[in-house]
N, C-alpha and C. Protein backbone atom coordinates (compact mmCIF):
# COMPACT_ATOMS: atom_id res chain seq x y z
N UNK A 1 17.12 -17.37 74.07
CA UNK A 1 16.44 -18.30 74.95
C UNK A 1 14.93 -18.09 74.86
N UNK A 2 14.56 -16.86 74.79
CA UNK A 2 12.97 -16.35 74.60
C UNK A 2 12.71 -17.07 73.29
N UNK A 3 13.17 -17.13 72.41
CA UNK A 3 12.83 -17.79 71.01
C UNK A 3 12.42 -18.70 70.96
N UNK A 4 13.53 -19.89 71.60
CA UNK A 4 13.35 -21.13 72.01
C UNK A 4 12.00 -21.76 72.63
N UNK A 5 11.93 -20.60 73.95
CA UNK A 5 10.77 -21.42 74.66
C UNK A 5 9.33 -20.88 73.92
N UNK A 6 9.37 -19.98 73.36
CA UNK A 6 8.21 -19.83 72.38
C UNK A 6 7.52 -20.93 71.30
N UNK A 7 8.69 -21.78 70.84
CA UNK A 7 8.26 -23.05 69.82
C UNK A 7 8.58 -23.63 70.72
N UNK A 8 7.17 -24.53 70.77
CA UNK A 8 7.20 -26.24 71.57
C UNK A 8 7.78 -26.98 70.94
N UNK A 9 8.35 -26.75 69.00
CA UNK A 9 9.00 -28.21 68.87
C UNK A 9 10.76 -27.72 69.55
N UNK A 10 11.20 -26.40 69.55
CA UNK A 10 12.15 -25.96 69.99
C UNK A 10 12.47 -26.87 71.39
N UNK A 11 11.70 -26.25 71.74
CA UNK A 11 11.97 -26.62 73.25
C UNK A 11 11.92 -28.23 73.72
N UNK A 12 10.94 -29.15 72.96
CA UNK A 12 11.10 -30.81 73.06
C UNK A 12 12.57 -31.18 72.33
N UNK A 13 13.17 -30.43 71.57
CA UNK A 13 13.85 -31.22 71.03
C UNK A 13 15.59 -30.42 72.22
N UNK A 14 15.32 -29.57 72.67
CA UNK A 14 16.32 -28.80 73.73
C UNK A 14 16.31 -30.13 74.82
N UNK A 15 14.92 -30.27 74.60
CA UNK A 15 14.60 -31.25 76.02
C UNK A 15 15.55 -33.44 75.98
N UNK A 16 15.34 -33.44 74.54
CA UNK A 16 15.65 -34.65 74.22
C UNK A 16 17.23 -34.35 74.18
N UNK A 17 18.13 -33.55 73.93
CA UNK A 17 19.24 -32.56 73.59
C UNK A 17 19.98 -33.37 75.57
N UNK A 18 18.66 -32.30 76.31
CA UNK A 18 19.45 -32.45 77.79
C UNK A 18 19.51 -33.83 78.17
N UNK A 19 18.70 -34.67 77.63
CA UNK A 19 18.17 -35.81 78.59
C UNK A 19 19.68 -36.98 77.87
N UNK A 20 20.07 -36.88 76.35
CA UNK A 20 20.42 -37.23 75.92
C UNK A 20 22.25 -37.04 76.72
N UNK A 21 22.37 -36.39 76.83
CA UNK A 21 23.93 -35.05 77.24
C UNK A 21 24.16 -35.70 78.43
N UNK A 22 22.58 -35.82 79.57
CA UNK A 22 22.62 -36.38 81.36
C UNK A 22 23.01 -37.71 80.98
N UNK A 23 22.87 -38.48 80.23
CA UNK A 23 23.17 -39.88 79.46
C UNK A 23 24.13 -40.19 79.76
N UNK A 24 24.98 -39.22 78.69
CA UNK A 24 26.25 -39.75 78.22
C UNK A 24 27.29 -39.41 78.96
N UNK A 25 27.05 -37.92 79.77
CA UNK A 25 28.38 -37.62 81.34
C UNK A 25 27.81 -39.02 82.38
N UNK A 26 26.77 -39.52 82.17
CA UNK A 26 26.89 -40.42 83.50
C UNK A 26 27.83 -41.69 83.04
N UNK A 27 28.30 -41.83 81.75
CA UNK A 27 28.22 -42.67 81.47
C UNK A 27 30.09 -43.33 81.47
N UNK A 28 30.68 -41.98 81.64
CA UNK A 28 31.96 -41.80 81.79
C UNK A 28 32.87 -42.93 82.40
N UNK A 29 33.69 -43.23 81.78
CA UNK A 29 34.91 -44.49 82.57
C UNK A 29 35.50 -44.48 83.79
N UNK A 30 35.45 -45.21 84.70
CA UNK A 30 35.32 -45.50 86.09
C UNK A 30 36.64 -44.31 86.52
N UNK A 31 37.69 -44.84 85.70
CA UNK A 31 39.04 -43.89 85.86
C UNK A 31 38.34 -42.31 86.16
N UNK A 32 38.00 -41.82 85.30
CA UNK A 32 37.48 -40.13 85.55
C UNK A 32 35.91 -39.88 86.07
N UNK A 33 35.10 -40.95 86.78
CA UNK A 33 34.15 -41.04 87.82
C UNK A 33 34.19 -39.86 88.48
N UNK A 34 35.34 -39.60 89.11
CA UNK A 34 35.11 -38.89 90.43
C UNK A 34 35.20 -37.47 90.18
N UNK A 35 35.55 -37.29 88.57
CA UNK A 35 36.53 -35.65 88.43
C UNK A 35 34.43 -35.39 87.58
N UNK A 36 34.11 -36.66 86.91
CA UNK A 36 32.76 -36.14 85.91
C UNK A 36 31.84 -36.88 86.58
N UNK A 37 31.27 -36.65 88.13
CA UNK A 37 30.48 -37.45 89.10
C UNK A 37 28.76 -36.44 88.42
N UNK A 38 27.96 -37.41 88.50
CA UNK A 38 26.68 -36.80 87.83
C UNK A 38 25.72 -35.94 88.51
N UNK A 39 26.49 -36.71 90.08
CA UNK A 39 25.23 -36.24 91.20
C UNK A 39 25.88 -34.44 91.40
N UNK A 40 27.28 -34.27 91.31
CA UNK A 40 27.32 -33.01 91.41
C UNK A 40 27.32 -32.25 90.56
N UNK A 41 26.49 -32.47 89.09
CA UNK A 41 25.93 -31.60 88.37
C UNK A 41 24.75 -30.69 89.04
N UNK A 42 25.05 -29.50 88.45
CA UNK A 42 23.50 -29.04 88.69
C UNK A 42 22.73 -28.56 87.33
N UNK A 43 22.04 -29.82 87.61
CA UNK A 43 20.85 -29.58 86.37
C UNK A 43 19.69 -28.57 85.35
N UNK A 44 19.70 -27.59 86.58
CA UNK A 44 19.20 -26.13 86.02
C UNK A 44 20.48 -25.43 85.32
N UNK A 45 21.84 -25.77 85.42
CA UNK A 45 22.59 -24.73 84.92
C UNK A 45 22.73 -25.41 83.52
N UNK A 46 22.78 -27.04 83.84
CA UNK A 46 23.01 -27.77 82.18
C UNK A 46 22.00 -27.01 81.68
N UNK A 47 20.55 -27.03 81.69
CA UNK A 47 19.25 -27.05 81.22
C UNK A 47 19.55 -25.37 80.21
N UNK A 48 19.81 -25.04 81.10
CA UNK A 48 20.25 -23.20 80.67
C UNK A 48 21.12 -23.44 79.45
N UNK A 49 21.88 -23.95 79.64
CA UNK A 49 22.63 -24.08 78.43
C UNK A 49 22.14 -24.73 77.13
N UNK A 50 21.35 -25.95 77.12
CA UNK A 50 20.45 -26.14 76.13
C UNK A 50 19.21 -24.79 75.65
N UNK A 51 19.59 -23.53 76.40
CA UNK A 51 18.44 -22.57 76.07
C UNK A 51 17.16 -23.14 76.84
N UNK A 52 16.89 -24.18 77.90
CA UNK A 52 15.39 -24.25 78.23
C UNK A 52 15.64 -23.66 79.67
N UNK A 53 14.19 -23.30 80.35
CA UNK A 53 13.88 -21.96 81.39
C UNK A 53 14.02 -22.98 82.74
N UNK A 54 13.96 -24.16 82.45
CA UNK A 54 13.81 -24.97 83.64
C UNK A 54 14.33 -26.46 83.31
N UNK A 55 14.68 -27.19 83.79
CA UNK A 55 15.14 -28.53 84.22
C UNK A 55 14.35 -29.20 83.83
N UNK A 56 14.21 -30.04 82.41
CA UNK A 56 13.14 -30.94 82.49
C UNK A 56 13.07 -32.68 82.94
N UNK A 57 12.21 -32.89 83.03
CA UNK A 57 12.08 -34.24 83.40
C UNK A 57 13.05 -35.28 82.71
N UNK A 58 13.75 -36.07 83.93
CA UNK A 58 14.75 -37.22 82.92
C UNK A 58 13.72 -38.54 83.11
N UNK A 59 12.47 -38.63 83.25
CA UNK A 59 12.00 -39.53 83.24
C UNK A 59 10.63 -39.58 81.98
N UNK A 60 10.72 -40.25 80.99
CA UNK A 60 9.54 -40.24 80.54
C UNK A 60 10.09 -40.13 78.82
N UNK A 61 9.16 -40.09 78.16
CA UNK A 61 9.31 -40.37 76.81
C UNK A 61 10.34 -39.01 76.15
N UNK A 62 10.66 -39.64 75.21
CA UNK A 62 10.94 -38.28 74.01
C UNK A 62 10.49 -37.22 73.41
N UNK A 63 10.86 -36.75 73.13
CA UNK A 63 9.71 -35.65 72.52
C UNK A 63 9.05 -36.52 70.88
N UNK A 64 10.35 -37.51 70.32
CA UNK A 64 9.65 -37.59 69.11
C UNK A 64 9.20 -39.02 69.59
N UNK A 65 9.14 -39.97 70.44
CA UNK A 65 8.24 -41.37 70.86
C UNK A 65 6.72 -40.34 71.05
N UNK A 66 7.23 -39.18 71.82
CA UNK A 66 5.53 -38.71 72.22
C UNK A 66 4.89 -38.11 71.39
N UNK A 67 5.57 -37.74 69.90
CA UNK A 67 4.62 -36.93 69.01
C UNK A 67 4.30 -38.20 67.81
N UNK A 68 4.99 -39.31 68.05
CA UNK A 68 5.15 -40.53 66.84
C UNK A 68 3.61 -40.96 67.82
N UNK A 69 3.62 -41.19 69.20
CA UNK A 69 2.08 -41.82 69.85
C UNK A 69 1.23 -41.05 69.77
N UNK A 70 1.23 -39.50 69.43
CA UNK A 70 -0.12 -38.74 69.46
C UNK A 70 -0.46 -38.73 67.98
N UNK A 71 0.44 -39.10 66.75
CA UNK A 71 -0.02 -39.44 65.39
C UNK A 71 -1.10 -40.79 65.38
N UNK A 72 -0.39 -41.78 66.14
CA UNK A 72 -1.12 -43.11 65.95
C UNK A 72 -2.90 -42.78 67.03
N UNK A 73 -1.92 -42.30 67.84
CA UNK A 73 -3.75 -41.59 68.55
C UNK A 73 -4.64 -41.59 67.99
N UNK A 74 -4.23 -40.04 67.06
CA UNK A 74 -5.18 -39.29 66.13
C UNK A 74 -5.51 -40.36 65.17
N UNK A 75 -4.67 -40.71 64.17
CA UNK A 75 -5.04 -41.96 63.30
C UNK A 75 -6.12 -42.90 63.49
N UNK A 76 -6.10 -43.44 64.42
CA UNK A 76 -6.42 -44.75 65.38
C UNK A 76 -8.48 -43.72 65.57
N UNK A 77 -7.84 -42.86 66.07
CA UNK A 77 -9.29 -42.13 66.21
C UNK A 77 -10.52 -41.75 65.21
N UNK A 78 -9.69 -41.87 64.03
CA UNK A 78 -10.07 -41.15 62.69
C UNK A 78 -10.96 -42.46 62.41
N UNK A 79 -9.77 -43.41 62.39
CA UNK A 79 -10.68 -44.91 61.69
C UNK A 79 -11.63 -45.39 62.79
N UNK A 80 -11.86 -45.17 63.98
CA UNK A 80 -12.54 -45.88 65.22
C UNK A 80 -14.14 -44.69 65.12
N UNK A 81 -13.94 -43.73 64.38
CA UNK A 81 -15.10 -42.27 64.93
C UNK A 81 -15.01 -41.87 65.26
N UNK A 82 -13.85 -41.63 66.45
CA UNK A 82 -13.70 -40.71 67.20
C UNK A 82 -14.35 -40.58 68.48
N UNK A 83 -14.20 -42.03 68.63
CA UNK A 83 -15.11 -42.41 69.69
C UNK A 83 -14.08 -42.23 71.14
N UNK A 84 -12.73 -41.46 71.06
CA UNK A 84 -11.98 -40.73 72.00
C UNK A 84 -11.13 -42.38 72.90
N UNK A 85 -11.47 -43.14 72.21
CA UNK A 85 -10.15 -44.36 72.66
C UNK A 85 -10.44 -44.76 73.88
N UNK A 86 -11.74 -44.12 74.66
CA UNK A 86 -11.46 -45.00 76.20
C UNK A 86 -12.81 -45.80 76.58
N UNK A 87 -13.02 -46.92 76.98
CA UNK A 87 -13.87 -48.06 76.87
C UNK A 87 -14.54 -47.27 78.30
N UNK A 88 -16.09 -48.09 78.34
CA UNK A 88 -16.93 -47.67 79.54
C UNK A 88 -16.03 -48.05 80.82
N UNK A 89 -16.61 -47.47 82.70
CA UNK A 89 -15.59 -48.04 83.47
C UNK A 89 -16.31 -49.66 83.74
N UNK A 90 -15.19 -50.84 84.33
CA UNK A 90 -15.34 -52.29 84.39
C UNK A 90 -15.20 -52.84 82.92
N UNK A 91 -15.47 -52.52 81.67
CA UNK A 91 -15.24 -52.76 80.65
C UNK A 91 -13.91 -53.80 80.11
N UNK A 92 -13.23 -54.38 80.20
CA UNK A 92 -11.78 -55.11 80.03
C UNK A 92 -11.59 -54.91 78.38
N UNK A 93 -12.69 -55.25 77.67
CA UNK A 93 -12.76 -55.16 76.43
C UNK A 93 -12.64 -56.82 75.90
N UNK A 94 -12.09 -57.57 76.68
CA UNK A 94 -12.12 -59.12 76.42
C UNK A 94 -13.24 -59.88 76.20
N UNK A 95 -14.03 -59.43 76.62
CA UNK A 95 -15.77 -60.36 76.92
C UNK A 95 -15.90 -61.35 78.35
N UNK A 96 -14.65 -61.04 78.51
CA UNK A 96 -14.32 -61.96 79.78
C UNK A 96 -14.72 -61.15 81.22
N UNK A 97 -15.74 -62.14 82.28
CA UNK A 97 -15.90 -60.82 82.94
C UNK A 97 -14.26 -61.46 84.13
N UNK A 98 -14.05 -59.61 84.99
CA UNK A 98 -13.50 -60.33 86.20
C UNK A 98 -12.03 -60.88 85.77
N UNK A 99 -12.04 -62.33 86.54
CA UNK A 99 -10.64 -63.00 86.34
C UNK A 99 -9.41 -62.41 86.98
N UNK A 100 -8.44 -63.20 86.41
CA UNK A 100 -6.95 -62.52 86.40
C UNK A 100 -7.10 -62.40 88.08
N UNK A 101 -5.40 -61.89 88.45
CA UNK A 101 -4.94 -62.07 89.52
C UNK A 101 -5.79 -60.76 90.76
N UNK A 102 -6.29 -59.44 89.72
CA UNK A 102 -6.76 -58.33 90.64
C UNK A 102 -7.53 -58.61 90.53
N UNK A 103 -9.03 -59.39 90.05
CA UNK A 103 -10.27 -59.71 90.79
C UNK A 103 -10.91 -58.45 89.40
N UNK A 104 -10.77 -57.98 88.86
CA UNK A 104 -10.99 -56.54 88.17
C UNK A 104 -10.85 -55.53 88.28
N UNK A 105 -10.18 -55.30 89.61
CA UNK A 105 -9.74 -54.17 90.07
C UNK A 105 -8.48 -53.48 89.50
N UNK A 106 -8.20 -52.81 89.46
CA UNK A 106 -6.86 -51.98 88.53
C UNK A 106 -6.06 -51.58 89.46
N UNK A 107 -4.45 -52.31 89.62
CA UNK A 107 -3.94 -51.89 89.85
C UNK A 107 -3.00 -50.62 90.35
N UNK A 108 -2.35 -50.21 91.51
CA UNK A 108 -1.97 -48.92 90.99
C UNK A 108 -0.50 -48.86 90.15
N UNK A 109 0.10 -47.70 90.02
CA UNK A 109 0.60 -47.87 88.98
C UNK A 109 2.30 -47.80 89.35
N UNK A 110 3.42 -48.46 89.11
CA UNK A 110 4.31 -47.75 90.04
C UNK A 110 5.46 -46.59 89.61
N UNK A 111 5.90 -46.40 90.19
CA UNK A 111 6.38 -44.93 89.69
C UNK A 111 8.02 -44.96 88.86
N UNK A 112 7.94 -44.65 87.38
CA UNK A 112 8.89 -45.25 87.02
C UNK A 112 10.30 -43.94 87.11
N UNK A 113 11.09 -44.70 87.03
CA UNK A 113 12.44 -43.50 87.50
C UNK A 113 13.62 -44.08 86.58
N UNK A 114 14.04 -43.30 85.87
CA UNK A 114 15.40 -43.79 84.49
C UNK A 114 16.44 -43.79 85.38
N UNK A 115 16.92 -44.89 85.55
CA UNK A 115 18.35 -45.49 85.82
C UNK A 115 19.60 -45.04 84.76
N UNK A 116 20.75 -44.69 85.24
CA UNK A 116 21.81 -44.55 84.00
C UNK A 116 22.97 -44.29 84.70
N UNK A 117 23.87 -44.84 84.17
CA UNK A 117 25.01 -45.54 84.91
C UNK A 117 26.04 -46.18 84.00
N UNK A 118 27.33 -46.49 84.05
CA UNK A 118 28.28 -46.73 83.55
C UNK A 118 28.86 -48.21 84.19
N UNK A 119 29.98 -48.67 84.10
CA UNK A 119 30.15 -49.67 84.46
C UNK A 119 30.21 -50.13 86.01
N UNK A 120 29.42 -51.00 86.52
CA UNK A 120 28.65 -51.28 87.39
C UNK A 120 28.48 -50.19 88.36
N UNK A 121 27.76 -48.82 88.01
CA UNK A 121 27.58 -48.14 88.59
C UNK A 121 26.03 -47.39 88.27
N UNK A 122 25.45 -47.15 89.20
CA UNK A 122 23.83 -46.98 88.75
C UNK A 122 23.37 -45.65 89.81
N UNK A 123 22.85 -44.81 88.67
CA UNK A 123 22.43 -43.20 89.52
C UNK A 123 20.60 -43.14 88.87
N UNK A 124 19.88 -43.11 90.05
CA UNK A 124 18.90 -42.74 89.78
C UNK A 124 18.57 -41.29 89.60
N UNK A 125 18.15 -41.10 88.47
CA UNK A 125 18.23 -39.39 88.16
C UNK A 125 16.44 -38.55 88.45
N UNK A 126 15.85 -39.58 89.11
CA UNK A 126 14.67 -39.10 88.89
C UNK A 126 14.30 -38.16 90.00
């Protein structure tokens, strides 16, 4: 387990491993629902078993969506100068000032939470 959490690609891919595993027990046929119910997992003991030290997040990217977006990052940065990807603040980048429904103001953001569920049945795991 010490091995593991020493390499970060170890441990993202332990991580995509658990998130993948919480998936597929939720995903179980209505008939055996009640014997493979998701909510009475406990998630630190799955997590242990993939070798990681803690429970990671079931909400949010992959390990390889998030290392495929920090390539195009870097890329993207290389050809731009390295001018670090983020525009002045009020900036839209359109030429357009204002507009649109917030006036220019930025929204906040809302909080997203992975749904997963089997036939018509839905467990928020977040």
């Amino acid at each position: 387990m010490e091995a593991v959490a020493a390499d970060r690609h170890l441990t993202a891919l332990g991580g995509d491993a658990f998130r993948s595993w919480v998936r597929a027990y939720a995903t179980h046929a209505v008939v055996v629902k009640e014997i493979f119910h998701v909510r009475r997992l406990h998630l630190g003991h799955v997590a242990h078993a993939f070798a990681l030290k803690e429970r990671p997040t079931l909400v949010g990217k992959s390990a390889a969506k998030a290392s495929a977006q920090q390539k195009r990052k870097a890329s993207h940065s290389q050809r731009s100068g390295g001018g670090g990807g983020k525009r002045p603040k009020g900036s839209s980048g359109s030429g357009k000032s204002g507009g649109g429904k917030s006036g220019g103001r930025k929204q906040p953001r809302k909080a997203a939470a992975q749904v997963v569920g089997g036939k018509g049945t839905m467990y928020n795991l977040a």
